[in-house]
PDB file of N, CA and C in Angstrom:
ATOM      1  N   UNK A   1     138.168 124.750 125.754  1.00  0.00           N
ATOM      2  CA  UNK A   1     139.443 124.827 125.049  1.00  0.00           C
ATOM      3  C   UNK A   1     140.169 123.481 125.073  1.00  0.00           C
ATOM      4  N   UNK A   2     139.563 122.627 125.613  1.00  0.00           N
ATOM      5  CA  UNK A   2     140.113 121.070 125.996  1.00  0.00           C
ATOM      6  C   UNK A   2     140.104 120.443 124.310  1.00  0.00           C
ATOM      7  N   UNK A   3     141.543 120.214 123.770  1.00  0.00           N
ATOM      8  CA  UNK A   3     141.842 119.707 122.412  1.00  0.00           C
ATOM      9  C   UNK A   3     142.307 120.852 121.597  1.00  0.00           C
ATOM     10  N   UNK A   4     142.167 121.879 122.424  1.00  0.00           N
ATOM     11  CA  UNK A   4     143.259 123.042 121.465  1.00  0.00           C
ATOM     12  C   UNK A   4     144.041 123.691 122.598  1.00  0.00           C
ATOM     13  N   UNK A   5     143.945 124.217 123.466  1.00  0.00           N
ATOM     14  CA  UNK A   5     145.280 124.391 124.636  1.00  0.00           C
ATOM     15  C   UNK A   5     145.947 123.541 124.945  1.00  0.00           C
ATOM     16  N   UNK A   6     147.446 123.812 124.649  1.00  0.00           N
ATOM     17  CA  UNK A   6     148.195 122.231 125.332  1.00  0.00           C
ATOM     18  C   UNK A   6     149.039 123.023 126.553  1.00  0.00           C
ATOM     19  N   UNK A   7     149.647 124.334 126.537  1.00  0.00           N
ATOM     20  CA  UNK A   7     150.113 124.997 127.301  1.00  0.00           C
ATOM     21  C   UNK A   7     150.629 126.269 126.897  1.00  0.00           C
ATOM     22  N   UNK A   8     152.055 126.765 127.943  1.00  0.00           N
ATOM     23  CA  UNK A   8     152.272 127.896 127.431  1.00  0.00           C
ATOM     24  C   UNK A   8     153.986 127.650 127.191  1.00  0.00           C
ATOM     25  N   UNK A   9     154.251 128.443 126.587  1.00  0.00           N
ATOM     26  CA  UNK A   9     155.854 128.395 126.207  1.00  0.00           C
ATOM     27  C   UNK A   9     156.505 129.293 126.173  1.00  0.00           C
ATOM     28  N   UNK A  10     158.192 129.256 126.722  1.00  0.00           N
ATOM     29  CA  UNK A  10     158.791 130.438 126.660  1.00  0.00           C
ATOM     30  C   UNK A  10     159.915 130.190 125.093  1.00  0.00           C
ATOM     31  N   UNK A  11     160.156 131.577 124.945  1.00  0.00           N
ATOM     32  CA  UNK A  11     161.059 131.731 124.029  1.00  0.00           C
ATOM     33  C   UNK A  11     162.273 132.134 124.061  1.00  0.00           C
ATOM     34  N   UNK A  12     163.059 131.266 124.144  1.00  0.00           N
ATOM     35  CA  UNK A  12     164.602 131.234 124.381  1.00  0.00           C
ATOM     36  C   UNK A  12     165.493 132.629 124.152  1.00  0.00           C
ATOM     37  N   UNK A  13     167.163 132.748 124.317  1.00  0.00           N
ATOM     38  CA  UNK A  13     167.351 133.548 123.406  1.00  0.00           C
ATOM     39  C   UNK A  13     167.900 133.461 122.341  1.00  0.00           C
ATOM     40  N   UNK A  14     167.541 132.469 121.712  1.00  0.00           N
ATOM     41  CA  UNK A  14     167.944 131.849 120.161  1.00  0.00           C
ATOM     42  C   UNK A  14     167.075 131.855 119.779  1.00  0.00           C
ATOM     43  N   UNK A  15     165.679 131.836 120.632  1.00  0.00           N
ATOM     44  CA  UNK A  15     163.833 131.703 119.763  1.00  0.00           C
ATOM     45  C   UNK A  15     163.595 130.404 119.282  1.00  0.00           C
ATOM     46  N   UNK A  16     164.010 129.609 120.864  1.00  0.00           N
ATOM     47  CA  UNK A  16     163.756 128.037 120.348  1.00  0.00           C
ATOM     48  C   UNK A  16     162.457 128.215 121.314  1.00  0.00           C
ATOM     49  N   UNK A  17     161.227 127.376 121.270  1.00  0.00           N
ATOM     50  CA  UNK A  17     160.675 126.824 121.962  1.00  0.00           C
ATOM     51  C   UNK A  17     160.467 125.482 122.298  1.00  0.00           C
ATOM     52  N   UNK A  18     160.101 125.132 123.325  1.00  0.00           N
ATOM     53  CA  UNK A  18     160.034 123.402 123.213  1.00  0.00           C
ATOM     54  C   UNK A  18     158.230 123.176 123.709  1.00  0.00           C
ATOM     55  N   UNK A  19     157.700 122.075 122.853  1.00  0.00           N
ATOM     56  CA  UNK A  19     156.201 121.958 122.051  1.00  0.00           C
ATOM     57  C   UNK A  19     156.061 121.219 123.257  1.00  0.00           C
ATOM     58  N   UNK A  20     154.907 121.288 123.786  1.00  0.00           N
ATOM     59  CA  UNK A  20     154.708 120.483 125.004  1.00  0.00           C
ATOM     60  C   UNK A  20     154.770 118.968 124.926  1.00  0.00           C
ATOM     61  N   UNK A  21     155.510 118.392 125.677  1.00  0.00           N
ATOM     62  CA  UNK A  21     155.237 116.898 125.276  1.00  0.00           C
ATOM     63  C   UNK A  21     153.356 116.080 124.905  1.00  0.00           C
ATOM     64  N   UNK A  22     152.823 116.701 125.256  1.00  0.00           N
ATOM     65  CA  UNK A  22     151.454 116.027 125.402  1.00  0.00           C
ATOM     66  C   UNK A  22     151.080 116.274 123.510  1.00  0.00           C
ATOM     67  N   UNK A  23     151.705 117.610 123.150  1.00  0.00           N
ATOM     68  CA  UNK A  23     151.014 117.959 121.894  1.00  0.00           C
ATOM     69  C   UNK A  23     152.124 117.312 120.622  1.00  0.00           C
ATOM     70  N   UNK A  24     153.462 116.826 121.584  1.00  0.00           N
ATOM     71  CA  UNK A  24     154.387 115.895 120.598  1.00  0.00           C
ATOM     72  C   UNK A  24     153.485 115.056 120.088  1.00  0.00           C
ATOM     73  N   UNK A  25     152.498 113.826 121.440  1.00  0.00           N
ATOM     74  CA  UNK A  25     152.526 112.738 121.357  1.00  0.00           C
ATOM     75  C   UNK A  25     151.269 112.598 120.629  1.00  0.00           C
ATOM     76  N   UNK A  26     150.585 113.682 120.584  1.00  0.00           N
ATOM     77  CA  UNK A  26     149.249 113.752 119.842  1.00  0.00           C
ATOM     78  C   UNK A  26     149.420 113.720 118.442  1.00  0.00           C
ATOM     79  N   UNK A  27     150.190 114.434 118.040  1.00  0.00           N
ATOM     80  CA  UNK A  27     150.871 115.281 116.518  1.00  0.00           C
ATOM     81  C   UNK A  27     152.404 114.244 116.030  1.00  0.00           C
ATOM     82  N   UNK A  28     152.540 113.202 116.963  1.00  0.00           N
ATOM     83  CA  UNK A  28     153.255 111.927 116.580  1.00  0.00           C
ATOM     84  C   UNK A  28     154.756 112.647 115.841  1.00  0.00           C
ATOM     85  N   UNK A  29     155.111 114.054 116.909  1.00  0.00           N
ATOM     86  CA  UNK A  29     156.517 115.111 116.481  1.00  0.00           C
ATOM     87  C   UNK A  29     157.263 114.001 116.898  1.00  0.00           C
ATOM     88  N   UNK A  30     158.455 113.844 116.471  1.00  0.00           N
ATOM     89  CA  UNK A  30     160.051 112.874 116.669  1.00  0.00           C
ATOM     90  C   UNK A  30     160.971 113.770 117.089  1.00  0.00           C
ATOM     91  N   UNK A  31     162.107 113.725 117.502  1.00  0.00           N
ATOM     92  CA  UNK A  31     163.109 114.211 117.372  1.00  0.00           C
ATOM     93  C   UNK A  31     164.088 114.390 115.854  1.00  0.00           C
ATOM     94  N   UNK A  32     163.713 115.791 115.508  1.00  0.00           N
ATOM     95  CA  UNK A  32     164.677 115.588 114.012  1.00  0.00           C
ATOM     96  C   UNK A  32     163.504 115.635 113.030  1.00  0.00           C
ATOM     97  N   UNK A  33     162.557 115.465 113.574  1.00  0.00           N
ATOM     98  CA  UNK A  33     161.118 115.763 112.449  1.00  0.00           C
ATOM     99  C   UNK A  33     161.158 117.672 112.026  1.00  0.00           C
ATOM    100  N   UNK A  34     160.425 117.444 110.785  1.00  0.00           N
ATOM    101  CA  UNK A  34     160.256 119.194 110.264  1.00  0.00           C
ATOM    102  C   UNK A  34     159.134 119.182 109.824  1.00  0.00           C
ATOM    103  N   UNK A  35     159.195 120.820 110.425  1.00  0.00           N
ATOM    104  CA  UNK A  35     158.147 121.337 111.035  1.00  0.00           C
ATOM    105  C   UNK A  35     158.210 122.602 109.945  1.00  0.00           C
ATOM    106  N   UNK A  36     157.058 122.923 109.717  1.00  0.00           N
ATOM    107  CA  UNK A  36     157.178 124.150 108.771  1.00  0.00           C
ATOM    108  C   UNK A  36     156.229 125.291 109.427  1.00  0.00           C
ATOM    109  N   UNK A  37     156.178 126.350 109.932  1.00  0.00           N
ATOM    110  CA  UNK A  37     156.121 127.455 110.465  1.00  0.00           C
ATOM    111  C   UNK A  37     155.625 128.193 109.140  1.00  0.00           C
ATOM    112  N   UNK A  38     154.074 128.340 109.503  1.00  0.00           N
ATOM    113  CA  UNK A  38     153.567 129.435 108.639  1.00  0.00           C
ATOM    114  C   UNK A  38     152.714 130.509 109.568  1.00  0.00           C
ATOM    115  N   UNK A  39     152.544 131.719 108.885  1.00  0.00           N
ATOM    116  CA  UNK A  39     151.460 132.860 109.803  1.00  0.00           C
ATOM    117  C   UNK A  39     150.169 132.231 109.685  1.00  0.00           C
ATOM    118  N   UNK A  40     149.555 132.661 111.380  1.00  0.00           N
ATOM    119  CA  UNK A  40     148.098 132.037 111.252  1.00  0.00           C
ATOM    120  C   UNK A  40     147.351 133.370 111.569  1.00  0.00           C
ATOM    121  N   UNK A  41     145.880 132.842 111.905  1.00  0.00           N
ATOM    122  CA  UNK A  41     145.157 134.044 112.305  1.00  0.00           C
ATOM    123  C   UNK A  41     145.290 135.455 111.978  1.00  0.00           C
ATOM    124  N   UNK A  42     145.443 135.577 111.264  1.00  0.00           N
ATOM    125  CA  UNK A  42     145.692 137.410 110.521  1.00  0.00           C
ATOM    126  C   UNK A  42     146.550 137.802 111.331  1.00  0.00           C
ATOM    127  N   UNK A  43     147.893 137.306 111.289  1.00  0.00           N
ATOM    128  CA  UNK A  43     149.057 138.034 111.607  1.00  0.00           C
ATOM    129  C   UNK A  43     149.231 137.609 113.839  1.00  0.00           C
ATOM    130  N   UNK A  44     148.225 136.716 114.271  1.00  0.00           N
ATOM    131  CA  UNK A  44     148.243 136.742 115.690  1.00  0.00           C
ATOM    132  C   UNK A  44     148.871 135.430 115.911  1.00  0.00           C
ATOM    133  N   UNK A  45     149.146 134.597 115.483  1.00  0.00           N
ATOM    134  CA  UNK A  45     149.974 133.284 115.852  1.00  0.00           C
ATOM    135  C   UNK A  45     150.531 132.730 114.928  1.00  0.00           C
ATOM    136  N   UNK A  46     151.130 131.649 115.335  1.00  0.00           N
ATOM    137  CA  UNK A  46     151.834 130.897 114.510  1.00  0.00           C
ATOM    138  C   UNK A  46     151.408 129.107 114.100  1.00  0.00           C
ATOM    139  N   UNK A  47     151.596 128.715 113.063  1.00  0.00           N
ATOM    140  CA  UNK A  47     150.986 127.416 113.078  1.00  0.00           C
ATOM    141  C   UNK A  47     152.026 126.628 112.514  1.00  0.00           C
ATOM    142  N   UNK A  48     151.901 125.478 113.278  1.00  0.00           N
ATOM    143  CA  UNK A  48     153.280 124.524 112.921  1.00  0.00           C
ATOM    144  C   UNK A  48     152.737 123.266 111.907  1.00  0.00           C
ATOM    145  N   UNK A  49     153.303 122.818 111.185  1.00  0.00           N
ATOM    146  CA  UNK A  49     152.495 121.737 110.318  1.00  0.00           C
ATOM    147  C   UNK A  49     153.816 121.335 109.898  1.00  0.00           C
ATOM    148  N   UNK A  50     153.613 119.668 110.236  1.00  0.00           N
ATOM    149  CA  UNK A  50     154.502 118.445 109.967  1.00  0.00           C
ATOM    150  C   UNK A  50     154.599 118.727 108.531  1.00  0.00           C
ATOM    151  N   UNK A  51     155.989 118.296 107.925  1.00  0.00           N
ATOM    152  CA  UNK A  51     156.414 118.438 106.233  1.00  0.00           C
ATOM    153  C   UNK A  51     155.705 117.450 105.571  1.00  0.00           C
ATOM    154  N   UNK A  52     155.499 116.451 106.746  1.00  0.00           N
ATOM    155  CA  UNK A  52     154.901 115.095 105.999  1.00  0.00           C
ATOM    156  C   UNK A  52     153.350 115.190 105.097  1.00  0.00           C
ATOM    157  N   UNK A  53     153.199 116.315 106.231  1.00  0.00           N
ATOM    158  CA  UNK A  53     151.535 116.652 105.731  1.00  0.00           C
ATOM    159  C   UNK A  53     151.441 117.288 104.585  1.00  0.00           C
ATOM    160  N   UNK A  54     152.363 117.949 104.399  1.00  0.00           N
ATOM    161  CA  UNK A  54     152.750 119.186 103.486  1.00  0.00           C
ATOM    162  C   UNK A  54     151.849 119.234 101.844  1.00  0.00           C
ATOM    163  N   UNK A  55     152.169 117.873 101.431  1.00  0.00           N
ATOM    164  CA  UNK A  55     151.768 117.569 100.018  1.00  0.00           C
ATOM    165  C   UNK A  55     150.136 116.899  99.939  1.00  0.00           C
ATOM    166  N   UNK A  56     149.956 116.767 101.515  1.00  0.00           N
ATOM    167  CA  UNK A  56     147.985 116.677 101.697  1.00  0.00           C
ATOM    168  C   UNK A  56     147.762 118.005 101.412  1.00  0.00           C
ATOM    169  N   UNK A  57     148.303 119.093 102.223  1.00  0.00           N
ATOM    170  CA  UNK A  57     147.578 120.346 102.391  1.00  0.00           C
ATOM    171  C   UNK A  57     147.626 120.770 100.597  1.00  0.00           C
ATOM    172  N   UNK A  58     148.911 120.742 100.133  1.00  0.00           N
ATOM    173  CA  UNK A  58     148.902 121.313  99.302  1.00  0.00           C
ATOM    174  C   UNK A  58     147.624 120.542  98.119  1.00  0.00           C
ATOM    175  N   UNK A  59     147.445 119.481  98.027  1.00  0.00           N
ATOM    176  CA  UNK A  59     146.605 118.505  97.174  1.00  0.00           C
ATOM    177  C   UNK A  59     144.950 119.393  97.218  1.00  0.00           C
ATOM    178  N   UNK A  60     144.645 119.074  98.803  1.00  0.00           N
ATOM    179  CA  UNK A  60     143.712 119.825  99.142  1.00  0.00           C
ATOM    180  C   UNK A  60     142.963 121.438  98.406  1.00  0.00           C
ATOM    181  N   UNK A  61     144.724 122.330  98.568  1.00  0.00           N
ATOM    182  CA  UNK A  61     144.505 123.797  98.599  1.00  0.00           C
ATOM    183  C   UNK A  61     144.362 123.826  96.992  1.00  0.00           C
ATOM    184  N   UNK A  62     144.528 122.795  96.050  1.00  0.00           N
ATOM    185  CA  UNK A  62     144.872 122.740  94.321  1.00  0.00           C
ATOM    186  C   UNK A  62     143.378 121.855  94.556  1.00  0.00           C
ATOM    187  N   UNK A  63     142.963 121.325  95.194  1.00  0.00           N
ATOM    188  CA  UNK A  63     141.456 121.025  94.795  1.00  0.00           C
ATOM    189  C   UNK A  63     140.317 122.387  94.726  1.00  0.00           C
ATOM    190  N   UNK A  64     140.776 123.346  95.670  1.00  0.00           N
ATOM    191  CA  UNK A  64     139.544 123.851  96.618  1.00  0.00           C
ATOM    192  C   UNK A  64     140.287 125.482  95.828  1.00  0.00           C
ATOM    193  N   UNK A  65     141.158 125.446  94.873  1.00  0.00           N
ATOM    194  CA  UNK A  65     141.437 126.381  94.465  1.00  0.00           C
ATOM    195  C   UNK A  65     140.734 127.897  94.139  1.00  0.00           C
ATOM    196  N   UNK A  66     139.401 127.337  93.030  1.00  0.00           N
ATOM    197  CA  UNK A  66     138.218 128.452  92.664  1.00  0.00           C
ATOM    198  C   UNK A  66     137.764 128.828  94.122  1.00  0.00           C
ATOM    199  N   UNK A  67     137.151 127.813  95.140  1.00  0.00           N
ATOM    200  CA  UNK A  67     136.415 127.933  96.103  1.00  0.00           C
ATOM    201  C   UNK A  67     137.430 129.134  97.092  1.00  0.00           C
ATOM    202  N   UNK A  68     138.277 128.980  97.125  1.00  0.00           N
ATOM    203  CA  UNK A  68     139.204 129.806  98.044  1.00  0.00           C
ATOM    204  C   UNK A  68     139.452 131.173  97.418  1.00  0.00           C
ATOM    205  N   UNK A  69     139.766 131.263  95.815  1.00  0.00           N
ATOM    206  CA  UNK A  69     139.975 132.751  95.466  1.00  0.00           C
ATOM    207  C   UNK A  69     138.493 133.130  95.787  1.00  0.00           C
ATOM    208  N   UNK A  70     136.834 132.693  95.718  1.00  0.00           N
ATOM    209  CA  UNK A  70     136.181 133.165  95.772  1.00  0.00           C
ATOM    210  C   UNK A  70     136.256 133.332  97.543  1.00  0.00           C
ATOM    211  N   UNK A  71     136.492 132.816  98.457  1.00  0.00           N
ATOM    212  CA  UNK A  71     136.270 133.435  99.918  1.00  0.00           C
ATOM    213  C   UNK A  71     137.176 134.806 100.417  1.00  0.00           C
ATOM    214  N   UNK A  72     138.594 134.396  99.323  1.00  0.00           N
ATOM    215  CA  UNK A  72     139.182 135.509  99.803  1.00  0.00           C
ATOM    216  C   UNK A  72     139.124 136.964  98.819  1.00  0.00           C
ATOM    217  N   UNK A  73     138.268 136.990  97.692  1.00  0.00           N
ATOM    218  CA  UNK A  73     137.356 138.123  97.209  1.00  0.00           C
ATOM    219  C   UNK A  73     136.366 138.391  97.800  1.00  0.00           C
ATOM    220  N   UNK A  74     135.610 138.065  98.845  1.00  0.00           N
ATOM    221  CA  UNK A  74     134.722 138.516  99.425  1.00  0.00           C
ATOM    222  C   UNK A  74     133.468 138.037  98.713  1.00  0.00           C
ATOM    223  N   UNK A  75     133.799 137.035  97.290  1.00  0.00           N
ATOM    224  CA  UNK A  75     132.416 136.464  96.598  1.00  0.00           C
ATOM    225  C   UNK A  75     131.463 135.183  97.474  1.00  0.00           C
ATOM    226  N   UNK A  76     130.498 134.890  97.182  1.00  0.00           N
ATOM    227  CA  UNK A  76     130.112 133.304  97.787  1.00  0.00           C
ATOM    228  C   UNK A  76     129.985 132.654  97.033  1.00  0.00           C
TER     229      UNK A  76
END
């Protein structure tokens, strides 16, 4: 699990958490940086992704468009 566990976290009672420093310095987080919070794993976690990245992923997901409606029809 060495490069995907960074630790564990509690959740406030406002539902802040704070990101472990080790996985700040990896993921190059700032203070005041945004973070966009989408569902991962069929409903079991959460995945955080820098805004900066935002318009890669999206470039990506508009390349791979056909390829993806066909994985999530169950076609190959």
């Amino acid at each position: 699990m060495e490069g995907i566990f960074y630790d564990t976290v509690t959740v406030g009672e406002r539902g802040q958490v704070v990101i472990p420093a080790k996985a700040r310095r990896d993921f190059a987080i700032k203070p005041g940086d945004k973070l966009i919070v989408l569902q991962g794993m069929g409903k079991m976690g959460l995945v955080l992704v820098h805004s900066k990245h935002m318009a890669k992923l999206f470039a990506s997901l508009t390349r791979h468009v056909g390829h993806i409606k066909k994985l999530l029809s169950g076609r190959s």
